[in-house]
N, C-alpha and C. Protein backbone atom coordinates (compact mmCIF):
# COMPACT_ATOMS: atom_id res chain seq x y z
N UNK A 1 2.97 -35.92 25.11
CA UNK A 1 1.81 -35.07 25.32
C UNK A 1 0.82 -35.82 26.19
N UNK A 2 0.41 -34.99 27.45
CA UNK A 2 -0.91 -35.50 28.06
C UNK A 2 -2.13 -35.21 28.29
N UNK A 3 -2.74 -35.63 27.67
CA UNK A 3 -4.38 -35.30 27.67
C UNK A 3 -5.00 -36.33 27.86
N UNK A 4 -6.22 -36.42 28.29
CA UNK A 4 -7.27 -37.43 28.42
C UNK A 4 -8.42 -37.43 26.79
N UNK A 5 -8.12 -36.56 26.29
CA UNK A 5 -8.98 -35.96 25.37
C UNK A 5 -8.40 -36.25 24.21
N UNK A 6 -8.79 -37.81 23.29
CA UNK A 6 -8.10 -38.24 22.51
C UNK A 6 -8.47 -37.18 21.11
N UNK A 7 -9.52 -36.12 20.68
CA UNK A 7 -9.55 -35.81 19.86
C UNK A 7 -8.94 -34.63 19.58
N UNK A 8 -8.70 -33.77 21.15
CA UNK A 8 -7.26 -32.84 21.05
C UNK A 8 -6.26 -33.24 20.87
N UNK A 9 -5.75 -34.38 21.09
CA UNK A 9 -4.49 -35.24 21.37
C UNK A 9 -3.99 -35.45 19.81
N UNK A 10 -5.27 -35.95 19.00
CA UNK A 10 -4.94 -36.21 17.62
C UNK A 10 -4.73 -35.22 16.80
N UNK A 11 -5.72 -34.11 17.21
CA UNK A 11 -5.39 -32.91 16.52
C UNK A 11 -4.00 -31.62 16.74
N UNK A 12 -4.07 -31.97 18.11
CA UNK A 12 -2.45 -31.76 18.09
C UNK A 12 -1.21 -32.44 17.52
N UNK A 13 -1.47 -33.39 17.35
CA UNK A 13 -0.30 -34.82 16.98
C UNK A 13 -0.20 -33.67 14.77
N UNK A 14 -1.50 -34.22 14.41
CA UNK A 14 -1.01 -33.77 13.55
C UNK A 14 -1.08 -32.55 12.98
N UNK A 15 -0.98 -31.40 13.56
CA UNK A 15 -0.35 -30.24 13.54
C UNK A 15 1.00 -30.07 13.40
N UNK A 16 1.39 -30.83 14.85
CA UNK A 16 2.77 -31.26 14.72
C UNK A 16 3.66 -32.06 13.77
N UNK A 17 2.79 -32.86 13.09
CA UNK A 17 3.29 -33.56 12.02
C UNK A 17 3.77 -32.24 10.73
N UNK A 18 2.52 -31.63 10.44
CA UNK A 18 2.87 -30.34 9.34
C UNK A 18 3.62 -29.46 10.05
N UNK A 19 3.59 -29.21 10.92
CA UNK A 19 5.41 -28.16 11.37
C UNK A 19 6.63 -29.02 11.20
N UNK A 20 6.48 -30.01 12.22
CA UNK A 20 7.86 -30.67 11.82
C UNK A 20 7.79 -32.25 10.81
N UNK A 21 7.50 -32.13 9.52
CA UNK A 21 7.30 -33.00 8.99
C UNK A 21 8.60 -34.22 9.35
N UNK A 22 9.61 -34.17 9.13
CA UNK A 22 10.84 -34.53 9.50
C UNK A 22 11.01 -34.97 10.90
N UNK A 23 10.27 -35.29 11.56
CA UNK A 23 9.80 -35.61 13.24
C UNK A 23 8.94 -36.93 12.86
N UNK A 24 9.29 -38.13 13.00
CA UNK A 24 8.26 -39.19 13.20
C UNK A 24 7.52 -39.52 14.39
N UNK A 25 7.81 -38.88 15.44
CA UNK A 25 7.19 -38.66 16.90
C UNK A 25 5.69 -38.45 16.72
N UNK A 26 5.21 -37.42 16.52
CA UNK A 26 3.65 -37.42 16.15
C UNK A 26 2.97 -38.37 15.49
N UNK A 27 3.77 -39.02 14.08
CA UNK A 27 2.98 -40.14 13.46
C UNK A 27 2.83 -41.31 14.47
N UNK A 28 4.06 -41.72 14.79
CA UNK A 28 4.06 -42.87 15.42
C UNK A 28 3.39 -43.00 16.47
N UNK A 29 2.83 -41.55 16.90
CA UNK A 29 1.89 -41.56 18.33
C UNK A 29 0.43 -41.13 17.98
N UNK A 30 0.56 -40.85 16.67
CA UNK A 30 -0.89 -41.15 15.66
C UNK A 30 -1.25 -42.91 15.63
N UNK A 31 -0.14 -43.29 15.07
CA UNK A 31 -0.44 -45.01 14.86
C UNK A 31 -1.06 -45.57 16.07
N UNK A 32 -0.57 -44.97 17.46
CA UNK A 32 -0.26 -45.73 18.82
C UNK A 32 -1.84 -45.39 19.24
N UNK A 33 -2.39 -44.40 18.49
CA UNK A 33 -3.78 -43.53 18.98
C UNK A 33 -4.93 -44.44 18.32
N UNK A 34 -4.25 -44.62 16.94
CA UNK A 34 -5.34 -45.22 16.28
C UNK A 34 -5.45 -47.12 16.54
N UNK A 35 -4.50 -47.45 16.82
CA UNK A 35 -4.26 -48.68 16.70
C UNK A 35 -5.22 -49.24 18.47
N UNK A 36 -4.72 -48.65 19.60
CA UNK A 36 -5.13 -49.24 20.73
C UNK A 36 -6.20 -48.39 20.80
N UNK A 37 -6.21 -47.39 20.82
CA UNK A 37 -7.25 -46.51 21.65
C UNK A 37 -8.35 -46.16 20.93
N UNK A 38 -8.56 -46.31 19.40
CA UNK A 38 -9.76 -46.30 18.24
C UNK A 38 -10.21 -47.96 17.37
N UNK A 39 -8.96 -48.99 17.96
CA UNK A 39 -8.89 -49.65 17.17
C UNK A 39 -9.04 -49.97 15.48
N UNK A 40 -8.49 -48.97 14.72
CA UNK A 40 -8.77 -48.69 13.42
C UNK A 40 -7.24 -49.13 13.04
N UNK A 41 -7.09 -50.31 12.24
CA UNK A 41 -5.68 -51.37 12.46
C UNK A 41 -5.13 -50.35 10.92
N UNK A 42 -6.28 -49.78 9.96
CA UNK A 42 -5.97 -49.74 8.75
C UNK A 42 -4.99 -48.27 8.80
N UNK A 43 -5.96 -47.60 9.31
CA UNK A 43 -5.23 -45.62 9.85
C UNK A 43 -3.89 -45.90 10.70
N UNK A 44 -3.93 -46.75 11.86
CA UNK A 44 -2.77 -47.05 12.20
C UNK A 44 -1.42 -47.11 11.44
N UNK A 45 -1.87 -48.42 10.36
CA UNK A 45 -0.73 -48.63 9.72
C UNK A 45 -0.18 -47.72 8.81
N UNK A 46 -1.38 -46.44 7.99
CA UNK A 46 -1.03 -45.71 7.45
C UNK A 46 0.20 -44.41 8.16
N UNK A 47 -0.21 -44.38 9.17
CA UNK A 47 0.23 -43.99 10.33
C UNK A 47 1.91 -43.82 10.29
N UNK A 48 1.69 -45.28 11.06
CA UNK A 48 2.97 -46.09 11.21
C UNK A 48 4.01 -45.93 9.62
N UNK A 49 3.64 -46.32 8.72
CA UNK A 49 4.33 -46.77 7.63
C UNK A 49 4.85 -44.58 7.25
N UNK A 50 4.44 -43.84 7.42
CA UNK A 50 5.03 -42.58 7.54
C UNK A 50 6.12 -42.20 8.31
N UNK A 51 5.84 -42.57 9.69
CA UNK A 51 6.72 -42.24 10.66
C UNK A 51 7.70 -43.22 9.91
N UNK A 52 7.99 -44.51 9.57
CA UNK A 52 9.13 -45.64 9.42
C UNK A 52 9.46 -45.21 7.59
N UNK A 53 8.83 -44.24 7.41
CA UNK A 53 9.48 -43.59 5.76
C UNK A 53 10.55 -42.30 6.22
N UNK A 54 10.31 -42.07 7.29
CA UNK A 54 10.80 -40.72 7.82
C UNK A 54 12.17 -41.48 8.53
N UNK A 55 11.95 -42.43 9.60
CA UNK A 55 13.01 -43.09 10.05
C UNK A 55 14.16 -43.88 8.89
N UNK A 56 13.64 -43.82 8.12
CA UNK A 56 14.47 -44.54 6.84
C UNK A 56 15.58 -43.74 6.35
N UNK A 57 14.67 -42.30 6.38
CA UNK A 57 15.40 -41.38 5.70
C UNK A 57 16.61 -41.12 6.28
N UNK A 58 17.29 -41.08 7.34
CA UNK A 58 18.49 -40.75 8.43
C UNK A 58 19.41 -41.28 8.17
């Protein structure tokens, strides 16, 4: 997804997360949002550690 507009960006991300819960794509580009571009290390990881519960599952 491209936007300049990180607070559409997020709010799209997780929309997408509740349609396709089973998709770690949105989290992990939640983590990638929060981590560089808000620097918030803690939301990141919450983030992250979803998408890699989802990747587990396969």
């Amino acid at each position: 997804m491209e936007t300049s507009n990180t607070t559409k960006k997020m709010d799209y991300l997780k929309k997408m997360s509740k349609i396709s819960p089973n998709d770690s794509y949105p989290l992990q580009q939640l983590a990638d949002i929060y981590s560089n571009e808000l620097g918030d290390v803690k939301q990141a990881k919450n983030y992250q550690d979803k998408a890699n519960k989802i990747n587990k599952s396969f």
